[in-house]
C-alpha atoms as a PDB file:
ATOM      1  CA  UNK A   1      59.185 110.401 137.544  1.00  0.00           C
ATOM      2  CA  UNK A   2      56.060 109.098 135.392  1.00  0.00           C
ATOM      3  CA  UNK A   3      55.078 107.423 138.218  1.00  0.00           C
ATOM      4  CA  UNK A   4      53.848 110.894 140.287  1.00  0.00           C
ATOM      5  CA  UNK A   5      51.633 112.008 137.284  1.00  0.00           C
ATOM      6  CA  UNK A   6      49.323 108.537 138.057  1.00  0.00           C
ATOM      7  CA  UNK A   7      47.665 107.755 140.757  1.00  0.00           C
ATOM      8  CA  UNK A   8      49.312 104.187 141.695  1.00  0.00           C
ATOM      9  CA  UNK A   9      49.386 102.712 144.820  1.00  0.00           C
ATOM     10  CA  UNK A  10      52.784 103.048 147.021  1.00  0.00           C
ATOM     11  CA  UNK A  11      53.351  99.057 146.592  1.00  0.00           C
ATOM     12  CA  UNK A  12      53.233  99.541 142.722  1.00  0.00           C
ATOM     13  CA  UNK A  13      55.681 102.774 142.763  1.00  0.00           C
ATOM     14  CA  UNK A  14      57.825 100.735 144.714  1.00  0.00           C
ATOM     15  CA  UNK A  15      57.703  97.476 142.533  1.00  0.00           C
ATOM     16  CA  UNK A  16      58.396  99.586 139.568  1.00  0.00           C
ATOM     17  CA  UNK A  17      61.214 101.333 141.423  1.00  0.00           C
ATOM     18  CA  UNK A  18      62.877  98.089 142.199  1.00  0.00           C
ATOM     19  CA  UNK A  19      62.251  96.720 138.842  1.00  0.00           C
ATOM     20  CA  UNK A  20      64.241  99.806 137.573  1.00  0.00           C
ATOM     21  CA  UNK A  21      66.696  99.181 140.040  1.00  0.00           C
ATOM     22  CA  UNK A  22      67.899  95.959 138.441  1.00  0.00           C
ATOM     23  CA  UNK A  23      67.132  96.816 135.014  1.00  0.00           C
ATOM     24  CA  UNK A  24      69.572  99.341 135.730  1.00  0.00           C
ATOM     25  CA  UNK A  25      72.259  96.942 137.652  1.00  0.00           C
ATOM     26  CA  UNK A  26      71.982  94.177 134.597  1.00  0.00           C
ATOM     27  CA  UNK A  27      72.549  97.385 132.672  1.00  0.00           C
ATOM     28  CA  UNK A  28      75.976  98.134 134.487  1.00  0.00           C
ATOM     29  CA  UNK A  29      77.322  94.600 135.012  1.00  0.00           C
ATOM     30  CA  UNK A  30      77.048  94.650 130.421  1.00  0.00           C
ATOM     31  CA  UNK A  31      78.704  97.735 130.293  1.00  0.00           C
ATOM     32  CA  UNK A  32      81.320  96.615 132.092  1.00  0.00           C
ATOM     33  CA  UNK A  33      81.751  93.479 130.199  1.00  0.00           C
ATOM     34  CA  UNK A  34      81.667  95.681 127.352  1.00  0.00           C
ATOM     35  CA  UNK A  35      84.640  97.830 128.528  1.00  0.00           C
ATOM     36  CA  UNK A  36      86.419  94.344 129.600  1.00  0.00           C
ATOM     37  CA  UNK A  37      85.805  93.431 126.002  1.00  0.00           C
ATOM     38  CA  UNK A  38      87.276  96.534 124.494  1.00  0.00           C
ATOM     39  CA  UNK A  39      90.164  96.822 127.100  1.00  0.00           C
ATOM     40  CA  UNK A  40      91.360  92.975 125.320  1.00  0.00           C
ATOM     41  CA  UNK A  41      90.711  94.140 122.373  1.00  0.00           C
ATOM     42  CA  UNK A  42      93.134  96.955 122.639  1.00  0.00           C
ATOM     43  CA  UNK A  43      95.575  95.421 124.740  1.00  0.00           C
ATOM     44  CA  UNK A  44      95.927  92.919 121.412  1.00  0.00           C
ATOM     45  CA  UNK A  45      96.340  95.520 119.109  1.00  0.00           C
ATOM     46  CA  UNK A  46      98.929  97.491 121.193  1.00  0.00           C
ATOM     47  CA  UNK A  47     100.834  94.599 121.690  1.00  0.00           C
ATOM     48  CA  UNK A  48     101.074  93.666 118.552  1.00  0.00           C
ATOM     49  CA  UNK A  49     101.877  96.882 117.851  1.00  0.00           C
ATOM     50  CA  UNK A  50     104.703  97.119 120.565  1.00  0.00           C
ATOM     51  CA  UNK A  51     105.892  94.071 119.376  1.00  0.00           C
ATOM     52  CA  UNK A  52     106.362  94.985 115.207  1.00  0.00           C
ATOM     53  CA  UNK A  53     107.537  97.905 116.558  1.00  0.00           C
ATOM     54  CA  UNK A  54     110.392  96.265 118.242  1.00  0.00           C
ATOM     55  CA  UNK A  55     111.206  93.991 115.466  1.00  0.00           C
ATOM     56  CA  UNK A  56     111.454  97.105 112.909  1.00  0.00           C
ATOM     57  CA  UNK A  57     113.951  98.636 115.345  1.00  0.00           C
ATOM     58  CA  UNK A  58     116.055  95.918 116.333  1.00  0.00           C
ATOM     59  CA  UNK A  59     116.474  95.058 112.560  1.00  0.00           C
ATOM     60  CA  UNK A  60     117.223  98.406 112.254  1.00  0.00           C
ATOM     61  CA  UNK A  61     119.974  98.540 114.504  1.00  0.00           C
ATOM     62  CA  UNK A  62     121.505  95.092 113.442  1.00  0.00           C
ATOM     63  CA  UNK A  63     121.785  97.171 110.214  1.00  0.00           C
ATOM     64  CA  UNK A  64     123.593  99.743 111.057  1.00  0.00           C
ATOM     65  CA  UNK A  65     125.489  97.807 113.769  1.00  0.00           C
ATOM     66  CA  UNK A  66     126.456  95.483 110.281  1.00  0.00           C
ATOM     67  CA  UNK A  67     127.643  98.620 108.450  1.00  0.00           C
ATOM     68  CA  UNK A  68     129.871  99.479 111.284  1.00  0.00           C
ATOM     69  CA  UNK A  69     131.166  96.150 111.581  1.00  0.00           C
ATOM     70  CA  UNK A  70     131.967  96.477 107.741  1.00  0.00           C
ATOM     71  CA  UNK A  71     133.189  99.636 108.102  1.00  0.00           C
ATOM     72  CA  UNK A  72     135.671  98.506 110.592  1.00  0.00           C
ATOM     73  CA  UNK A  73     136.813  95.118 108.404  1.00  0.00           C
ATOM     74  CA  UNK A  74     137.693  97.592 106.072  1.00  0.00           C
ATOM     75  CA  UNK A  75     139.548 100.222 107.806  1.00  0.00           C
ATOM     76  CA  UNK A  76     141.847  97.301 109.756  1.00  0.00           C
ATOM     77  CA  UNK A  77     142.131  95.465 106.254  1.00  0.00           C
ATOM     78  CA  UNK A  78     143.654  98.865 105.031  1.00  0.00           C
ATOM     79  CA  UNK A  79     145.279  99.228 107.884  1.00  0.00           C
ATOM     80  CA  UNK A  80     147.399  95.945 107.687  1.00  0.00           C
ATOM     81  CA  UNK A  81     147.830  96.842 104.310  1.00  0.00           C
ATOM     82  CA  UNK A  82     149.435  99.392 104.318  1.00  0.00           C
ATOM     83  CA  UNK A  83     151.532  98.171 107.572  1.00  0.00           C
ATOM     84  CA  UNK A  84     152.644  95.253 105.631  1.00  0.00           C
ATOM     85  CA  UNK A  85     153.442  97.815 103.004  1.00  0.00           C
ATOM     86  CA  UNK A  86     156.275  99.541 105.019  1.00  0.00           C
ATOM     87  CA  UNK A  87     157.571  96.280 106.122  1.00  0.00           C
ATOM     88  CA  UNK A  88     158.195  95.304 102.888  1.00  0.00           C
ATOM     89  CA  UNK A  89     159.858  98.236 101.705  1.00  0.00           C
END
């Protein structure tokens, strides 16, 4: 837009022109290197994410599938208990 306020020659306006032209394009091609940067970047962090958060709840479920499992021991060690109980008696 400068360019109408001077009195340049059409070859110069369109020199300049084209010069912004692939100032502009080297502009685009780093931007999106820059989003291809960031995009890795985040996929990292949200799968490491993903992953801790999968190792937090599997642990979590061995735990509780651990107090079931006790649970049960228990209630058939009571239970053949007490069945060998009335046997005996």
């Amino acid at each position: 837009m400068r360019t109408l306020f001077k009195k340049s020659s059409p070859q110069t306006v369109i020199h300049e022109i084209e010069e912004e032209i692939a100032r502009l394009q080297l502009d685009q091609t780093d931007i999106e290197q820059i989003c291809n940067f960031i995009s890795a970047i985040l996929a990292f962090v949200e799968i490491d994410k993903f992953k801790s958060d999968k190792v937090a709840k599997y642990f979590a479920m061995l735990g509780r599938l651990s107090q079931q499992e006790m649970a049960y021991s228990a209630e058939t060690r009571q239970f053949w208990t007490s069945l060998s109980q009335y046997q005996g008696v």
